[in-house]
PDB file of N, CA and C in Angstrom:
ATOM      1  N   UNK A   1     185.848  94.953  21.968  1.00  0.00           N
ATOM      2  CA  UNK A   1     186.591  96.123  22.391  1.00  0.00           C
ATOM      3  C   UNK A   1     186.979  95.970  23.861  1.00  0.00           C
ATOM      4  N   UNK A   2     188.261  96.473  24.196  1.00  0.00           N
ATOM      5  CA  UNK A   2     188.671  96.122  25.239  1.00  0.00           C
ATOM      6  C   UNK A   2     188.481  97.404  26.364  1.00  0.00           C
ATOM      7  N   UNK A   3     188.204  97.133  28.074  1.00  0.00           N
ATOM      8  CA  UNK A   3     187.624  98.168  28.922  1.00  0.00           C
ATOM      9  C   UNK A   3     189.535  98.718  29.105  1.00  0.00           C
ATOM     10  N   UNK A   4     188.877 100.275  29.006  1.00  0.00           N
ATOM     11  CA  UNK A   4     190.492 101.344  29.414  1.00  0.00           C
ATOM     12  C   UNK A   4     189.905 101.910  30.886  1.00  0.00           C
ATOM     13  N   UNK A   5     190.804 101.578  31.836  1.00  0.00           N
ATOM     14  CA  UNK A   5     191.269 102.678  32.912  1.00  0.00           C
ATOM     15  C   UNK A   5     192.024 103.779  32.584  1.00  0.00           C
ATOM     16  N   UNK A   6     191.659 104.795  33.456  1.00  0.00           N
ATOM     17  CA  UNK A   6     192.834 106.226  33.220  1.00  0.00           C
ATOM     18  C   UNK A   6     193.048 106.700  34.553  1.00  0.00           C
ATOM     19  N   UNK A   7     194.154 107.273  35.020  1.00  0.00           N
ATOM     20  CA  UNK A   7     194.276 107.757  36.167  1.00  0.00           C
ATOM     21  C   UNK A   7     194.690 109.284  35.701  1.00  0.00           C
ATOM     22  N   UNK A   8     194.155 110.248  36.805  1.00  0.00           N
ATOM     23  CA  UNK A   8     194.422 111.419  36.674  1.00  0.00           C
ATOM     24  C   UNK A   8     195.357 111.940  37.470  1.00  0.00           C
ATOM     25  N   UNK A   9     196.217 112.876  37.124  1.00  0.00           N
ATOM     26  CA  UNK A   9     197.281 113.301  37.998  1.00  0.00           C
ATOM     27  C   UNK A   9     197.345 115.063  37.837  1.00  0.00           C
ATOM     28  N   UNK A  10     197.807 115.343  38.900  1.00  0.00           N
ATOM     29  CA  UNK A  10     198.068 116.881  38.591  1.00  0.00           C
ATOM     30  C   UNK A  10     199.315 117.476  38.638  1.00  0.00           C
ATOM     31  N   UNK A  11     199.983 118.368  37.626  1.00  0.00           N
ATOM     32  CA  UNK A  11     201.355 118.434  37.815  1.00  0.00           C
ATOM     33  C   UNK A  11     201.624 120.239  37.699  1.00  0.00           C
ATOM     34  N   UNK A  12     202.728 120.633  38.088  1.00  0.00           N
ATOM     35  CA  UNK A  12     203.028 122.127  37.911  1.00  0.00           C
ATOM     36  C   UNK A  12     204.403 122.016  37.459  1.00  0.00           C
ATOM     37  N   UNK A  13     204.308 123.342  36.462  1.00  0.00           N
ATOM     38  CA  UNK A  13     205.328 123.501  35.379  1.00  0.00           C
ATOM     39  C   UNK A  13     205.687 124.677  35.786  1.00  0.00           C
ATOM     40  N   UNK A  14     207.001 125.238  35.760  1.00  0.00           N
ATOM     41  CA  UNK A  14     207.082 126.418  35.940  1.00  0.00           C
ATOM     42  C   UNK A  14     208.173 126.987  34.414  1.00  0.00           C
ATOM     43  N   UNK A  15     208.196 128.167  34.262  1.00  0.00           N
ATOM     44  CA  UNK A  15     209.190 128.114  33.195  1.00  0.00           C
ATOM     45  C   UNK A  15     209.293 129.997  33.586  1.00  0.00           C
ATOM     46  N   UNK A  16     210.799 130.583  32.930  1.00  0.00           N
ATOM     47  CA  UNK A  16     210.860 132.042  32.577  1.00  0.00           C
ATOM     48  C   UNK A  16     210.318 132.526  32.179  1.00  0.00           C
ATOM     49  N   UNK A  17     209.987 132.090  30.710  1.00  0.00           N
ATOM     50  CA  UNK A  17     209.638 132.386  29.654  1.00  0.00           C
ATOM     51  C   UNK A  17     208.080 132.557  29.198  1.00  0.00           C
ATOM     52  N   UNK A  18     207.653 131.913  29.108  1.00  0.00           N
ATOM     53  CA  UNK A  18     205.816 131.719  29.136  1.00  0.00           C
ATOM     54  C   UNK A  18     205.325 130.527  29.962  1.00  0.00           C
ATOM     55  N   UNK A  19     203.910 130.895  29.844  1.00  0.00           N
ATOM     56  CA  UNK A  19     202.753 129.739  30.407  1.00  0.00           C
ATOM     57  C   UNK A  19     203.325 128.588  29.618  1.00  0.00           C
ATOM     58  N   UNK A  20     203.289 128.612  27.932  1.00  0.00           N
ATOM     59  CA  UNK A  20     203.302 127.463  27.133  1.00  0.00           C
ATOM     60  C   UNK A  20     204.799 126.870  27.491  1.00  0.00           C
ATOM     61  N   UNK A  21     205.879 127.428  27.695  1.00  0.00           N
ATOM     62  CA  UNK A  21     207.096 126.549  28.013  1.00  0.00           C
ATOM     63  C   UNK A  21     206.908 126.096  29.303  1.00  0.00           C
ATOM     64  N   UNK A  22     206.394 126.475  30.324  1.00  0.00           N
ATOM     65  CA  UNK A  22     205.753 125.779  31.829  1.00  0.00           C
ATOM     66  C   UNK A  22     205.424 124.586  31.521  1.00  0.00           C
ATOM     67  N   UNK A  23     203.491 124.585  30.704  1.00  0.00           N
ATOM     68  CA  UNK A  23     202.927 123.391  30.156  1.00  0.00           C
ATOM     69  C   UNK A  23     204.286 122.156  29.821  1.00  0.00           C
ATOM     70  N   UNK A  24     204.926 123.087  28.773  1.00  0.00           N
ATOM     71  CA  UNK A  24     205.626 121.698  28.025  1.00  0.00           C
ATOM     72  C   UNK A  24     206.874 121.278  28.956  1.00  0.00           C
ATOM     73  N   UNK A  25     207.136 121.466  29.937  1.00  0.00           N
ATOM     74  CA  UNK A  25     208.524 121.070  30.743  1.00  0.00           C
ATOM     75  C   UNK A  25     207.564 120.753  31.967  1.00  0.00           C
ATOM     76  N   UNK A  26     206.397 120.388  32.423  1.00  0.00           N
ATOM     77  CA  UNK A  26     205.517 119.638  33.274  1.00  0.00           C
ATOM     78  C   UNK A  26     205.285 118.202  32.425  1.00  0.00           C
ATOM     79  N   UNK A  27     205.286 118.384  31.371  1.00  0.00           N
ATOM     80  CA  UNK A  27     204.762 117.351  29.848  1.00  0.00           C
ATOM     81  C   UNK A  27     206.157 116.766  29.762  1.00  0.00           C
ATOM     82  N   UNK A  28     206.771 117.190  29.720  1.00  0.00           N
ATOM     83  CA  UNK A  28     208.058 116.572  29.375  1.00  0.00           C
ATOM     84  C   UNK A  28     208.673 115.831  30.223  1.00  0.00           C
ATOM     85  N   UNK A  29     208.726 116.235  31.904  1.00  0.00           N
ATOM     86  CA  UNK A  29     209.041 115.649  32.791  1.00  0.00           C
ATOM     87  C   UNK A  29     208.543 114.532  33.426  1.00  0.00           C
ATOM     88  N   UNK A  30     206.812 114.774  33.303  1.00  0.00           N
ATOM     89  CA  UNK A  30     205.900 113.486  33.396  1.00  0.00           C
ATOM     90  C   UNK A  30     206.312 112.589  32.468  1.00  0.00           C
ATOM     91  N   UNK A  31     206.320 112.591  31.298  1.00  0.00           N
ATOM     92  CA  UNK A  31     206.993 111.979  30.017  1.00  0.00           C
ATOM     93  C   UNK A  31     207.976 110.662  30.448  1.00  0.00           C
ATOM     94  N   UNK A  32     209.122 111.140  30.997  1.00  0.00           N
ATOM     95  CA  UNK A  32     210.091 110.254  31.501  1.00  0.00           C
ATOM     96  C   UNK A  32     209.676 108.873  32.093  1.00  0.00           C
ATOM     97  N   UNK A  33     208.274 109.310  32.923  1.00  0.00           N
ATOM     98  CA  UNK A  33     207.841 108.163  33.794  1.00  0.00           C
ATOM     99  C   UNK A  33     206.846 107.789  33.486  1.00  0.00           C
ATOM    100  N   UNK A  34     206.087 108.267  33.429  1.00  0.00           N
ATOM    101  CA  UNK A  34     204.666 108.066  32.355  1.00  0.00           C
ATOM    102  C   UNK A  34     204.876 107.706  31.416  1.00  0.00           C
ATOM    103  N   UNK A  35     203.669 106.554  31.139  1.00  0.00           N
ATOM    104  CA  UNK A  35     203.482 106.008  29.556  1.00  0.00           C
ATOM    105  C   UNK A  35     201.857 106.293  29.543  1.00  0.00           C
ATOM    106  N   UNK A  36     201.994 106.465  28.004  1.00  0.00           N
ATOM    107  CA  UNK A  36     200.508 106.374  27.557  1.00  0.00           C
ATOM    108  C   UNK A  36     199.362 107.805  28.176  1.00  0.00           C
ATOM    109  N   UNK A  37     200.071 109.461  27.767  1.00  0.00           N
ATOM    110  CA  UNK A  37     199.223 110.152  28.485  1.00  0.00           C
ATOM    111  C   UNK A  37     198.233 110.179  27.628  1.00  0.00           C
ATOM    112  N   UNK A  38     197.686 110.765  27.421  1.00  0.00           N
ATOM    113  CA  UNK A  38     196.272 110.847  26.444  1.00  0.00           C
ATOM    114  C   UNK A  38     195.806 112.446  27.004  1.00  0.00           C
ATOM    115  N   UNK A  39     195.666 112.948  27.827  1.00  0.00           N
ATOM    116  CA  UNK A  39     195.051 114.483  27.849  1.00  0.00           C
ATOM    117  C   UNK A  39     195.692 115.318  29.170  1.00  0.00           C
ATOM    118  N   UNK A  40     195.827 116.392  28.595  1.00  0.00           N
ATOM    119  CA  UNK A  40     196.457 117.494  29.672  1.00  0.00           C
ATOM    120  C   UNK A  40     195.734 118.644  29.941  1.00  0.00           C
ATOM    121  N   UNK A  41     195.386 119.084  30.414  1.00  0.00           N
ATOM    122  CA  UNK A  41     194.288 119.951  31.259  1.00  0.00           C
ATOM    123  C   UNK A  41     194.839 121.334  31.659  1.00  0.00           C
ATOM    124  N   UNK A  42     195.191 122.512  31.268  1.00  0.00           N
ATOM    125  CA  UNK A  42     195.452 123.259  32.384  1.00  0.00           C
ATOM    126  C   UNK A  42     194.125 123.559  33.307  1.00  0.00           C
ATOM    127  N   UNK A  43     194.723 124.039  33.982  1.00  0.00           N
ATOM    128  CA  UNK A  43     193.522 124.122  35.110  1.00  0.00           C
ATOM    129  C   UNK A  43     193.944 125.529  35.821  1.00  0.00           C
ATOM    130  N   UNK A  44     194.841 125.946  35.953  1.00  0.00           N
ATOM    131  CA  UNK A  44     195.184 127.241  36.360  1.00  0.00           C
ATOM    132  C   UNK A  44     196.625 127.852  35.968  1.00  0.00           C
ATOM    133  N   UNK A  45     196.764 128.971  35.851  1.00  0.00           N
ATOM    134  CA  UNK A  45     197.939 129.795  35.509  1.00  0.00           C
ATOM    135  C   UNK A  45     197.968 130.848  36.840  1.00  0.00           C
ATOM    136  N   UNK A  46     199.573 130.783  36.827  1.00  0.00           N
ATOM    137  CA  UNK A  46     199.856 132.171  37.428  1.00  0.00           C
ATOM    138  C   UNK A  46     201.367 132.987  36.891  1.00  0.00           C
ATOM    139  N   UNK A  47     201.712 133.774  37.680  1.00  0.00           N
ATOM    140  CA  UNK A  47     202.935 134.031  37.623  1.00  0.00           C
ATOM    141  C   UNK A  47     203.822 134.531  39.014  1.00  0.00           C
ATOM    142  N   UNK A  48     205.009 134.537  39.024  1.00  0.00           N
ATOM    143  CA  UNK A  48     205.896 134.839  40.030  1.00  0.00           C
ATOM    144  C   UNK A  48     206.254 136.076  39.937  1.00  0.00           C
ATOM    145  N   UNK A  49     206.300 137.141  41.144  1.00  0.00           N
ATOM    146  CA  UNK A  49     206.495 138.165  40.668  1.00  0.00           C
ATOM    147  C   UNK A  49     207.753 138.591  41.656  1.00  0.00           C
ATOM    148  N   UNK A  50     208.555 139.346  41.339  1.00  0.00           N
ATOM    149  CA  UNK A  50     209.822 140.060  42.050  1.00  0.00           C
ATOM    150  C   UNK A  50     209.891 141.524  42.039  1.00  0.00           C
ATOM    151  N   UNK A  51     209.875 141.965  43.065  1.00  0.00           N
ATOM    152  CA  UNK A  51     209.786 143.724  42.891  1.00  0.00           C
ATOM    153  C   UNK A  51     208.757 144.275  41.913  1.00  0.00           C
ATOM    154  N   UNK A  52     207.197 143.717  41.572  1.00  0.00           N
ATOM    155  CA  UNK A  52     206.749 144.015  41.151  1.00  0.00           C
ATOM    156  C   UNK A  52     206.989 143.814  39.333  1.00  0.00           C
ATOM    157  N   UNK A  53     207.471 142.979  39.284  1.00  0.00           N
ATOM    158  CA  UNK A  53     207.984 142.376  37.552  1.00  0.00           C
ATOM    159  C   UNK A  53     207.817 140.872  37.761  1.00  0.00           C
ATOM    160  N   UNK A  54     207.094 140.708  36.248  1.00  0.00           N
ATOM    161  CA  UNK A  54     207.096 139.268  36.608  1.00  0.00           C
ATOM    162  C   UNK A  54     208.908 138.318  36.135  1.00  0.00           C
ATOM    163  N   UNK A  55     208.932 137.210  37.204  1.00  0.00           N
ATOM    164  CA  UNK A  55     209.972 136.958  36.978  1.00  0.00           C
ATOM    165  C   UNK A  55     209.881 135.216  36.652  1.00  0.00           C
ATOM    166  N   UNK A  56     208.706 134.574  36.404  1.00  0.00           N
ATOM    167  CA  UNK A  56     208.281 133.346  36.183  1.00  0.00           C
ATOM    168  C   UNK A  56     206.424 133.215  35.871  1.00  0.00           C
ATOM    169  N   UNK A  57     206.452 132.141  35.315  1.00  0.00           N
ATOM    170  CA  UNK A  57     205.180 131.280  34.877  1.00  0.00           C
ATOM    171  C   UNK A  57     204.864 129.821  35.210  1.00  0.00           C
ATOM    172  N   UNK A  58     203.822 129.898  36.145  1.00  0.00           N
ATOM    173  CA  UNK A  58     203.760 128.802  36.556  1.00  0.00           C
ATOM    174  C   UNK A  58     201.997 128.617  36.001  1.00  0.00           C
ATOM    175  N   UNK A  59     202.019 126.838  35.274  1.00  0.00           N
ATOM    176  CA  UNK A  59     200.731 125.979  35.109  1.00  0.00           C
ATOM    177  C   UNK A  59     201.013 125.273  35.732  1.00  0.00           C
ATOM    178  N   UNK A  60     199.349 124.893  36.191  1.00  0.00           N
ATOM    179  CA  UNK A  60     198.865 123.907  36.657  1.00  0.00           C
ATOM    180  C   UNK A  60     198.507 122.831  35.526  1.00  0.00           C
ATOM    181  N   UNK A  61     198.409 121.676  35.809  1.00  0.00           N
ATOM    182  CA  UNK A  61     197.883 120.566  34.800  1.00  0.00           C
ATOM    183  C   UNK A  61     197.272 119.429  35.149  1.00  0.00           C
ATOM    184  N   UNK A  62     196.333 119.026  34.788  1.00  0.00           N
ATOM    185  CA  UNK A  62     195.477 117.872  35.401  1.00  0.00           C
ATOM    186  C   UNK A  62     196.009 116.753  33.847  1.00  0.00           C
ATOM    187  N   UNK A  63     196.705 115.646  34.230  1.00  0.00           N
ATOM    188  CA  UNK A  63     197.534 115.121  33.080  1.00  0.00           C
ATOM    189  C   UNK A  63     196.426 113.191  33.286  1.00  0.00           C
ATOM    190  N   UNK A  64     195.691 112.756  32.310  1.00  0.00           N
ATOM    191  CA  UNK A  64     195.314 111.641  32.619  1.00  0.00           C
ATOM    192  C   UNK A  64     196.656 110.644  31.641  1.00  0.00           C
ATOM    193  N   UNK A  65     196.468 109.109  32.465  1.00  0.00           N
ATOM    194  CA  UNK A  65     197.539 108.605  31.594  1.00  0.00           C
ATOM    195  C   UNK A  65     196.546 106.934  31.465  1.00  0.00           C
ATOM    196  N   UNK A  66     196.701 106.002  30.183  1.00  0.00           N
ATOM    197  CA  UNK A  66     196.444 105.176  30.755  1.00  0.00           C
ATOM    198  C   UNK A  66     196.703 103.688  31.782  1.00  0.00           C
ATOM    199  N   UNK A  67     195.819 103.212  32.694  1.00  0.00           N
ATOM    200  CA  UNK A  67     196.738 102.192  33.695  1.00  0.00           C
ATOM    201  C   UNK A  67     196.861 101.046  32.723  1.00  0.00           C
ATOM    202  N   UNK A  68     197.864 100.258  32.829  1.00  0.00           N
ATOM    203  CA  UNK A  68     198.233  99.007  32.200  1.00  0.00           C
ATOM    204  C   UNK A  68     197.694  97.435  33.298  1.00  0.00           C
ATOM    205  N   UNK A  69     197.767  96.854  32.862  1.00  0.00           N
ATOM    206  CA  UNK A  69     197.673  95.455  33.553  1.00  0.00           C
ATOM    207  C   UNK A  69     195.841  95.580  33.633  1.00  0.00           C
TER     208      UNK A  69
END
């Protein structure tokens, strides 16, 4: 069996709509450049607020991927 490295990274998603469309457009964008994630973490939520309404959703994400070579 062969030894795996992983590196951890942390990323923020923001979206209109919900926490879960945040997550997945942080996921999606890492995606592009990243190979090989294997686990995503939130680690914190919030939201943006305007005049007292929320007007965004922002996650946090602790995203591991694995290193090659």
């Amino acid at each position: 069996m062969e030894n795996s490295v992983y590196k951890i990274i942390e990323l923020v998603g923001f979206s209109e709509k919900s926490w879960e469309d945040a997550a997945k457009a942080a996921v999606s964008t890492a995606d592009k450049t990243l190979r090989d994630m294997r686990v995503a973490q939130v680690t914190e939520m919030d939201m943006r607020l305007e005049d007292n309404r929320i007007v965004g959703y922002r996650v946090k994400l602790k995203v591991s991927f694995k290193l090659e070579g």
